[in-house]
N, C-alpha and C. Protein backbone atom coordinates (compact mmCIF):
# COMPACT_ATOMS: atom_id res chain seq x y z
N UNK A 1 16.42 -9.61 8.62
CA UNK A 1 16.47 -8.59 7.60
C UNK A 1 15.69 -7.37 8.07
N UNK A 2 15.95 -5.90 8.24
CA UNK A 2 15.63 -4.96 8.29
C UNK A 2 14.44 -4.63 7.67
N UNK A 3 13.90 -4.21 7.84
CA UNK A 3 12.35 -3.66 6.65
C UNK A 3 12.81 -2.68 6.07
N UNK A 4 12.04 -2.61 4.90
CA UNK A 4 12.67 -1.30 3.75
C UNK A 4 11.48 -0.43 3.69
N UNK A 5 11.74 0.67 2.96
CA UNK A 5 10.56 1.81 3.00
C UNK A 5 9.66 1.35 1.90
N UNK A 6 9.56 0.11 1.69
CA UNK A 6 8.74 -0.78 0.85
C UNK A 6 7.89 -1.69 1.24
N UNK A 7 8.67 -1.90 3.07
CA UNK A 7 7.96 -3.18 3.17
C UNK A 7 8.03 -2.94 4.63
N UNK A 8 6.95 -1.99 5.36
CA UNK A 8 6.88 -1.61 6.29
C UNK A 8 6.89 -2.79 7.61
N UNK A 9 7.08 -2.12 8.62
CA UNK A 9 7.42 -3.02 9.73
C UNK A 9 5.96 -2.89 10.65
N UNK A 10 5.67 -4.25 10.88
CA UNK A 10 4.35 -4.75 12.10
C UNK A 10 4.67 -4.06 13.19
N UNK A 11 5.80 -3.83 13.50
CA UNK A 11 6.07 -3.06 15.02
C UNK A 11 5.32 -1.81 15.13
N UNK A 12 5.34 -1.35 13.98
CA UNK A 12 5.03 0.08 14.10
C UNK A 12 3.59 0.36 14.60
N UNK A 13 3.49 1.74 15.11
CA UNK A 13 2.32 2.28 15.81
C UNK A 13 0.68 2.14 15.10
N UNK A 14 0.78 2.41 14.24
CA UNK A 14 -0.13 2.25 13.38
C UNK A 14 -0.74 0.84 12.99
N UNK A 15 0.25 -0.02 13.47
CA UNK A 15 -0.81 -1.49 13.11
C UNK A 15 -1.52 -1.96 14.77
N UNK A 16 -0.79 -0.94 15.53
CA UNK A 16 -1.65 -1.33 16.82
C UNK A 16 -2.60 -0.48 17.15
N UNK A 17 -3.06 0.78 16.52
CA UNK A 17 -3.72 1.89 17.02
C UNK A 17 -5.38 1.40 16.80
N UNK A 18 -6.18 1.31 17.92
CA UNK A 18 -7.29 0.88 17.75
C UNK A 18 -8.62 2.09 17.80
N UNK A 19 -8.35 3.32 17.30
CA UNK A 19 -9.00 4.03 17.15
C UNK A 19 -10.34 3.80 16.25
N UNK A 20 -11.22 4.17 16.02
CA UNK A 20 -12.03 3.90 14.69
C UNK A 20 -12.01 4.36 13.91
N UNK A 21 -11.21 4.26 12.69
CA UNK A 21 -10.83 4.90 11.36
C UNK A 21 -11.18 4.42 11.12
N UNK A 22 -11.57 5.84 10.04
CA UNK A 22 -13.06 6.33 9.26
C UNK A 22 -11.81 5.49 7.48
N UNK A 23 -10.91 6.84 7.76
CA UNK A 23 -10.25 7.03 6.08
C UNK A 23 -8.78 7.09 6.19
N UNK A 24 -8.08 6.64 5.68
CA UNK A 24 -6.62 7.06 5.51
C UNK A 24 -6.03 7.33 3.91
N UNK A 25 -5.07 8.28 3.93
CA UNK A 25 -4.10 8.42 3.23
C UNK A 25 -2.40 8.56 3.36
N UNK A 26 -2.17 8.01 1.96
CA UNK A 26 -0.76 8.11 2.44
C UNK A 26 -0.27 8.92 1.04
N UNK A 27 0.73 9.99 2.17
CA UNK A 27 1.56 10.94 0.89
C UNK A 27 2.64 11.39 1.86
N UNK A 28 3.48 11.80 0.93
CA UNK A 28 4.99 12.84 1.29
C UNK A 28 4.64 13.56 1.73
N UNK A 29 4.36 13.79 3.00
CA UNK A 29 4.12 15.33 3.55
C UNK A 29 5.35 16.40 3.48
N UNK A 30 6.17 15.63 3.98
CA UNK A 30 7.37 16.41 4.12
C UNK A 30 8.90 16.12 3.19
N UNK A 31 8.26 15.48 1.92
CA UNK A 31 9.04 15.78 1.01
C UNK A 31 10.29 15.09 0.96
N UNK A 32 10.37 13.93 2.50
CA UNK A 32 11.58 13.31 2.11
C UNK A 32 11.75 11.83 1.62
N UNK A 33 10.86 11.54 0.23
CA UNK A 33 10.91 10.60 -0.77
C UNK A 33 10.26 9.15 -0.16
N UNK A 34 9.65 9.14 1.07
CA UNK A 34 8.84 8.07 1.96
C UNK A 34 7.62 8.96 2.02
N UNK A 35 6.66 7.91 2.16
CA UNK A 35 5.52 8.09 1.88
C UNK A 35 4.97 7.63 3.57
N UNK A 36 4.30 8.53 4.10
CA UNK A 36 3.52 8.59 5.41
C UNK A 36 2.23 8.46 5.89
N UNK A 37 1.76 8.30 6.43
CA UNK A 37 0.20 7.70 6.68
C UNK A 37 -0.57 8.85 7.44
N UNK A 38 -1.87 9.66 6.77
CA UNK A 38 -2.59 10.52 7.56
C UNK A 38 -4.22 9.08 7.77
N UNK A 39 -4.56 9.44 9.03
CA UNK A 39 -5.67 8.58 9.49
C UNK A 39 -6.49 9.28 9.67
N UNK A 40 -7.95 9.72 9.30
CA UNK A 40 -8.80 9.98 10.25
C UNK A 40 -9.72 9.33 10.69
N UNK A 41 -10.41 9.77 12.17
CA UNK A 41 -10.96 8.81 12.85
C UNK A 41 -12.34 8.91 13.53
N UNK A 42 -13.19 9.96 12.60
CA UNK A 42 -14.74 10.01 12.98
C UNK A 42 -14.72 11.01 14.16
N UNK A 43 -15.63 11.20 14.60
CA UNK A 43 -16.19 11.91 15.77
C UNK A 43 -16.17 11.71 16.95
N UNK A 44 -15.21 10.54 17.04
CA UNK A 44 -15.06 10.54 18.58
C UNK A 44 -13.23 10.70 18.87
N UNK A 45 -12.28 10.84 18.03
CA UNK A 45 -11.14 10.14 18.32
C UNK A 45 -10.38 11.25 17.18
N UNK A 46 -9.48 12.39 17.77
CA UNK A 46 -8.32 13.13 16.57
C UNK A 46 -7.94 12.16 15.58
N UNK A 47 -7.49 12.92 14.49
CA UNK A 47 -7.08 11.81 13.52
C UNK A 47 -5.15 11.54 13.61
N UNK A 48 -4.49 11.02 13.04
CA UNK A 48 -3.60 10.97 13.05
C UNK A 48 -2.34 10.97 11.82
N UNK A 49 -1.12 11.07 12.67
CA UNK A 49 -0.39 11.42 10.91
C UNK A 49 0.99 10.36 11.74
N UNK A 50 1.44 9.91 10.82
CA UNK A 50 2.23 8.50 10.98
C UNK A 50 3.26 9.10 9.85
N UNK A 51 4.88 9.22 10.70
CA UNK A 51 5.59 9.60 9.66
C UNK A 51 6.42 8.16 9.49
N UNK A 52 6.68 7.99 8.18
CA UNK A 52 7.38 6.80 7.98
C UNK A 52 8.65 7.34 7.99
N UNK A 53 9.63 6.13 8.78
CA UNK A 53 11.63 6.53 8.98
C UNK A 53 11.98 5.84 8.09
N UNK A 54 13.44 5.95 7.63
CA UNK A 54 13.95 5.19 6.10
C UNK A 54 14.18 3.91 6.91
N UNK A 55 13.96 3.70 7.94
CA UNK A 55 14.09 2.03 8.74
C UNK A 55 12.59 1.51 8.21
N UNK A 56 11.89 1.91 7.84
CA UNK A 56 10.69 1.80 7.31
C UNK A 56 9.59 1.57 8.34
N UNK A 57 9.94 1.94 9.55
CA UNK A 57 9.04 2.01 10.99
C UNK A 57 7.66 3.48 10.44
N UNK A 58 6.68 3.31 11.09
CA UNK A 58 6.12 4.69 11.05
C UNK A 58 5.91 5.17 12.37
N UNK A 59 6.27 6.25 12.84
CA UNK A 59 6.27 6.93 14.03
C UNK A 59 4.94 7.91 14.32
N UNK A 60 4.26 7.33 15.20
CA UNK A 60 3.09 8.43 15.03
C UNK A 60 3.65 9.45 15.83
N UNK A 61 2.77 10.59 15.31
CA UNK A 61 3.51 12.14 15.60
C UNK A 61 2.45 12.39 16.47
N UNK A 62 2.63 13.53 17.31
CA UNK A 62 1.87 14.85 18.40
C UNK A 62 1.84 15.98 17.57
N UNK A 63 0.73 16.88 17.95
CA UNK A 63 0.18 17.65 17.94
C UNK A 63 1.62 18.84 18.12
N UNK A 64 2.67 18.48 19.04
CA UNK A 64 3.25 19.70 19.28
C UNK A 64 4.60 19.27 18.24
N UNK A 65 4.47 18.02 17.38
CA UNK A 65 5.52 17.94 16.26
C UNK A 65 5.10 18.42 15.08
N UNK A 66 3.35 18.36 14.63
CA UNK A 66 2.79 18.96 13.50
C UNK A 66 1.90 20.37 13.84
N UNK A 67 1.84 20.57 14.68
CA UNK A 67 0.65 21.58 14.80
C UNK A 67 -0.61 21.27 14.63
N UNK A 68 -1.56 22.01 13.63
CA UNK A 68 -3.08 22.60 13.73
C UNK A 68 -3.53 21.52 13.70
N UNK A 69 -3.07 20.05 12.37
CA UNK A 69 -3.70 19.31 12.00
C UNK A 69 -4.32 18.22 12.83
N UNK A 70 -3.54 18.10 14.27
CA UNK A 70 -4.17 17.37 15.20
C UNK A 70 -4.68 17.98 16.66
N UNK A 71 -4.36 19.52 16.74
CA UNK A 71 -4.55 19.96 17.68
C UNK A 71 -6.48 19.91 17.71
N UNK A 72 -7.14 20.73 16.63
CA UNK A 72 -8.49 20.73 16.94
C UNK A 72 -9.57 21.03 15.40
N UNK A 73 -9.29 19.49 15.20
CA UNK A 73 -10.01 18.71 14.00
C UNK A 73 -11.18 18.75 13.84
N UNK A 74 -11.70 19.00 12.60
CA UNK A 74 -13.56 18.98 13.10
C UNK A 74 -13.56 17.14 12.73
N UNK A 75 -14.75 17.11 13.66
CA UNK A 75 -15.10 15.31 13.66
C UNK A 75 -14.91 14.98 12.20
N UNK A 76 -13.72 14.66 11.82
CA UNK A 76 -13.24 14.31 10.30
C UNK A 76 -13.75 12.54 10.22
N UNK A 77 -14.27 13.02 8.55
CA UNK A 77 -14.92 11.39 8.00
C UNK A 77 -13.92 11.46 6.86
N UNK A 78 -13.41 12.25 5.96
CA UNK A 78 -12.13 12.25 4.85
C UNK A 78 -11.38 13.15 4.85
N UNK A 79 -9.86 12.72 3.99
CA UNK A 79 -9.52 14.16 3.89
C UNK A 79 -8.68 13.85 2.66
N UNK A 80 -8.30 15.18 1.87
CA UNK A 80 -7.57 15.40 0.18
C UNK A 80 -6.53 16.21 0.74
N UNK A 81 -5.12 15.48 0.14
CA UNK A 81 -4.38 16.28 0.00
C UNK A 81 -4.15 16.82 -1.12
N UNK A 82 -3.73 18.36 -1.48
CA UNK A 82 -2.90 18.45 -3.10
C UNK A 82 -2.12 20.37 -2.37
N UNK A 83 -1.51 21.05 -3.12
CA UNK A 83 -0.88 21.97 -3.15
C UNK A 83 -1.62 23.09 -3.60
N UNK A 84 -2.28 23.47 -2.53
CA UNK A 84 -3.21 24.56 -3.34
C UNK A 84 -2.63 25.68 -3.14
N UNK A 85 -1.52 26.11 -2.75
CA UNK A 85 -0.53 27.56 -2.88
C UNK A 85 0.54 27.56 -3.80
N UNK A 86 0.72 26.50 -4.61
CA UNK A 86 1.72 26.09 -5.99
C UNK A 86 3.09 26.66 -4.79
N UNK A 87 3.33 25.95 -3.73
CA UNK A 87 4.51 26.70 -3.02
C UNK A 87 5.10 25.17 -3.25
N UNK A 88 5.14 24.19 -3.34
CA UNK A 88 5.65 22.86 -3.77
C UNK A 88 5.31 22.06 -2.46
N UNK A 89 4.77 22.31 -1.31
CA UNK A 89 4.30 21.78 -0.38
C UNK A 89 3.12 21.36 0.13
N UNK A 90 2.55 19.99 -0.17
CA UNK A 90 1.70 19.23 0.05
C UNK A 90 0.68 19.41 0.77
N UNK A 91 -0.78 20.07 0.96
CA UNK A 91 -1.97 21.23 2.18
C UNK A 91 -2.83 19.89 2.01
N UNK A 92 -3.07 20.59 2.88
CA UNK A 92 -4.12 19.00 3.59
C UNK A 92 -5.94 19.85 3.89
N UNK A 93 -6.76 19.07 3.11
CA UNK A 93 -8.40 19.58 3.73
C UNK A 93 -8.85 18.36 4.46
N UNK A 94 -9.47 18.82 5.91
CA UNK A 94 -10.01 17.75 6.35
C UNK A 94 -11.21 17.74 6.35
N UNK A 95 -12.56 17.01 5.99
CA UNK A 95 -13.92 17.08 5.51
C UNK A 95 -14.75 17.04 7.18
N UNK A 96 -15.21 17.42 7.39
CA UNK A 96 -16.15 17.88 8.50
C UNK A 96 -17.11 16.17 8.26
N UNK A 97 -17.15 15.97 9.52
CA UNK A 97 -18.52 14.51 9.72
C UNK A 97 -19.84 14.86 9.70
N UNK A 98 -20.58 14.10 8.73
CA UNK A 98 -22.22 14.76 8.67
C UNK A 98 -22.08 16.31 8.52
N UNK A 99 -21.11 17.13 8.25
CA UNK A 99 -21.37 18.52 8.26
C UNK A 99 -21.86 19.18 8.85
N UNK A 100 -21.51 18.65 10.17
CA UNK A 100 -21.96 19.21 11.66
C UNK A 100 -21.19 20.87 11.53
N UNK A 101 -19.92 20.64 11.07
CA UNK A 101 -18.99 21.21 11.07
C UNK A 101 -18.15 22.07 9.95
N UNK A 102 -17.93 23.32 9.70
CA UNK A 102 -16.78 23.72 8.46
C UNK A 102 -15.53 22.29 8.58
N UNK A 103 -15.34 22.15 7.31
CA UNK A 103 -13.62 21.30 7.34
C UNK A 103 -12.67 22.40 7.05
N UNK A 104 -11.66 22.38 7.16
CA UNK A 104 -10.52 23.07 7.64
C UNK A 104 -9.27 22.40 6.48
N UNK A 105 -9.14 23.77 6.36
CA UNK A 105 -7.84 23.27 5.19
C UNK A 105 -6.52 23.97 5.90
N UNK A 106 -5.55 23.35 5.64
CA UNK A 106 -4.25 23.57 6.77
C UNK A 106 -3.14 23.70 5.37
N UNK A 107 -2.22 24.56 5.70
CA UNK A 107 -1.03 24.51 4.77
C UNK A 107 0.01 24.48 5.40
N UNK A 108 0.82 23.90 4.28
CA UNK A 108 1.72 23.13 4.88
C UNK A 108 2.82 24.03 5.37
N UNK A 109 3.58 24.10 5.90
CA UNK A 109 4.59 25.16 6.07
C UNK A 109 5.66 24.74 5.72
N UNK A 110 6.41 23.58 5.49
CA UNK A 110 7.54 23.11 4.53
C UNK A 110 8.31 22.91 5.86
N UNK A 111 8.45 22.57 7.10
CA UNK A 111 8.86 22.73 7.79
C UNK A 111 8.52 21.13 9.11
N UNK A 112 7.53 20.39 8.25
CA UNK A 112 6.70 19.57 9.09
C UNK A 112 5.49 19.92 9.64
N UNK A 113 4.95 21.43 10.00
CA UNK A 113 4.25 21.48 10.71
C UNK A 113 3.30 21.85 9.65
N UNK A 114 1.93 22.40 9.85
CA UNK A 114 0.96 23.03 9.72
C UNK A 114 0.38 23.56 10.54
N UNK A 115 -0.58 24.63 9.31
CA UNK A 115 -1.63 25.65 10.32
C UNK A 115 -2.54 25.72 9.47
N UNK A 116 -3.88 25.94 10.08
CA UNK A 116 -4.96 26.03 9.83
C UNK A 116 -5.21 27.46 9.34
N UNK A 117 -5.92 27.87 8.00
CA UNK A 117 -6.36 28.64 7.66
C UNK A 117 -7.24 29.12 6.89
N UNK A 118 -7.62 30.55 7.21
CA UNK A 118 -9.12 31.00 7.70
C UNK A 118 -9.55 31.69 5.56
N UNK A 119 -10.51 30.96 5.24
CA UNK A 119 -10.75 30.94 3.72
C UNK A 119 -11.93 31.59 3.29
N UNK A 120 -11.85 32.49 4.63
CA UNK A 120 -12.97 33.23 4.01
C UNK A 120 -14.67 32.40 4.70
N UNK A 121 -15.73 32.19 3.84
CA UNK A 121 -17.03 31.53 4.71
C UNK A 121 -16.53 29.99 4.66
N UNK A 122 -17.05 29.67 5.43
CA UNK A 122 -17.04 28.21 6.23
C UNK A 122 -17.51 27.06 5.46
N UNK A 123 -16.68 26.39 5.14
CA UNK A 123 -16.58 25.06 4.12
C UNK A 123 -17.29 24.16 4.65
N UNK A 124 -18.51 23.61 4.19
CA UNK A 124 -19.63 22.81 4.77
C UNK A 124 -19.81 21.81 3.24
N UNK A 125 -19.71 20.63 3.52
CA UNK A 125 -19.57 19.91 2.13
C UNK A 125 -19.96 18.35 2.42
N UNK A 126 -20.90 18.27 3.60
CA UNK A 126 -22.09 17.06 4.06
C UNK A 126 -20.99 16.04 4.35
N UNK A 127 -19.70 16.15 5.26
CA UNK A 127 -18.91 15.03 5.07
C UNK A 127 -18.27 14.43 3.88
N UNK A 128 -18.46 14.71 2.76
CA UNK A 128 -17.51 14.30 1.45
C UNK A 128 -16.60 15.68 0.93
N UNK A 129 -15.02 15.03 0.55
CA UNK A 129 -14.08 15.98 0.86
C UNK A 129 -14.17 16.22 -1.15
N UNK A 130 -15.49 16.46 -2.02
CA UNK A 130 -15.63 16.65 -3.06
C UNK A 130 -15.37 17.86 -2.86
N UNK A 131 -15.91 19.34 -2.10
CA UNK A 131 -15.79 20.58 -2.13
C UNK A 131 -14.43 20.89 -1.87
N UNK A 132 -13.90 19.93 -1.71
CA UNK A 132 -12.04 20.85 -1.75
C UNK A 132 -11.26 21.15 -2.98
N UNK A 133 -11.73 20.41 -4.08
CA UNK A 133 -11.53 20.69 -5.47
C UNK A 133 -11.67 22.10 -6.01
N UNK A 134 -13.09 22.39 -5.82
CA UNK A 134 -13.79 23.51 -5.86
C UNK A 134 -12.97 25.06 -4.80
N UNK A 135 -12.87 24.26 -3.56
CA UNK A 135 -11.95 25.66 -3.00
C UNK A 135 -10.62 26.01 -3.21
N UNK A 136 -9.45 24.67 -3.67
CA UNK A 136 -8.58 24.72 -3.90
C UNK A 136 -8.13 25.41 -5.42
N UNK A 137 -9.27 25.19 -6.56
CA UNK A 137 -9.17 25.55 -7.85
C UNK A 137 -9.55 27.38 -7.54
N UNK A 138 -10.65 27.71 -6.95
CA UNK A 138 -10.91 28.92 -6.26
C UNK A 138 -9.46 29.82 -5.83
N UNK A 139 -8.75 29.26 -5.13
CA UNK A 139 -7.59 29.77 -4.29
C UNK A 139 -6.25 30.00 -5.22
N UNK A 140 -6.22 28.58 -6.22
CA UNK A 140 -5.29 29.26 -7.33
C UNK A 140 -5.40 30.26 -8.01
N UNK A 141 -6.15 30.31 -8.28
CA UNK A 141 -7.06 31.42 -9.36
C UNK A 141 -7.19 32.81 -8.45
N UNK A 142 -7.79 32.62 -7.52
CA UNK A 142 -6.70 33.87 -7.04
C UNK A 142 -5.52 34.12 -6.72
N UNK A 143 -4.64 33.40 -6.78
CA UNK A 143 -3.09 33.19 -6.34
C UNK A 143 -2.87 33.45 -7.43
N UNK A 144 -3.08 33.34 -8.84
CA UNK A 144 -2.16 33.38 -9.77
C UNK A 144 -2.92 35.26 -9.98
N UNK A 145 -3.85 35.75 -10.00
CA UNK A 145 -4.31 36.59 -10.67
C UNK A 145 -3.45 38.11 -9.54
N UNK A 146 -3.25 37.59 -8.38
CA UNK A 146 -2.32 38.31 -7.16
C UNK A 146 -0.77 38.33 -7.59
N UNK A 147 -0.66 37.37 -8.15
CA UNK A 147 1.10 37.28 -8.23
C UNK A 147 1.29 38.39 -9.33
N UNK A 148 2.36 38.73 -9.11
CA UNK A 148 3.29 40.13 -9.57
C UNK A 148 3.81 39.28 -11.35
């Protein structure tokens, strides 16, 4: 029997990846009704994004299939997704480790990929991805007060 997008398959990349993950989530990045796996993996190791196929395999992706989000990560310990441009596409914050580091919030481009972008001063939030609430509610609120 085939695996369903219910009942994922052992083959896949992700049950062999021995990185040290920190945190994972899983959401629709790209909107096509399967649900996909973002990993991150501490300070020594990029994090990763695992797209699930309707064979119900998950395919881990490169850097040159998504862009920013794996090209150059700050040592990520969490990360929140939600839509902080009300554009219907799913933005990703990744929380900086010990807050060595700003975390980096990436939007989505509706397209698969992302890019990283620049929010003004530097998001420092001690490793817990609580301050993305706070910047994302920030960013609507100016988004809505900008719109025509």
């Amino acid at each position: 029997m085939e695996p369903s997008p219910k009942t994922p398959s052992t083959r896949s990349p992700w049950t062999r990846d021995i990185e040290p993950s920190l945190d994972a989530s899983f959401v629709d990045y790209d909107r096509d009704g399967l649900l996909d796996i973002f990993v991150v993996n501490g300070q020594q190791e990029s994090p990763c994004l695992y797209r699930q196929t309707s064979a119900g395999r998950f395919d881990k992706l490169s850097a040159a299939q998504v862009g920013s989000i794996l090209v150059n990560p700050p040592e990520s310990y969490n990360a929140a997704w939600a839509d902080y441009d009300n554009d219907g596409w799913i933005d990703l914050f990744v929380a900086d480790w010990q807050g060595r580091q700003p975390g980096v919030l990436y939007r989505n481009r509706g397209n698969r990929t992302f890019e990283s972008l620049d929010v003004g001063s530097p998001i420092r939030d001690g490793g817990d991805s609580r301050a993305v609430l706070e910047i994302l509610e920030k960013t609507l609120r100016e988004n809505r007060k900008s719109a025509p």
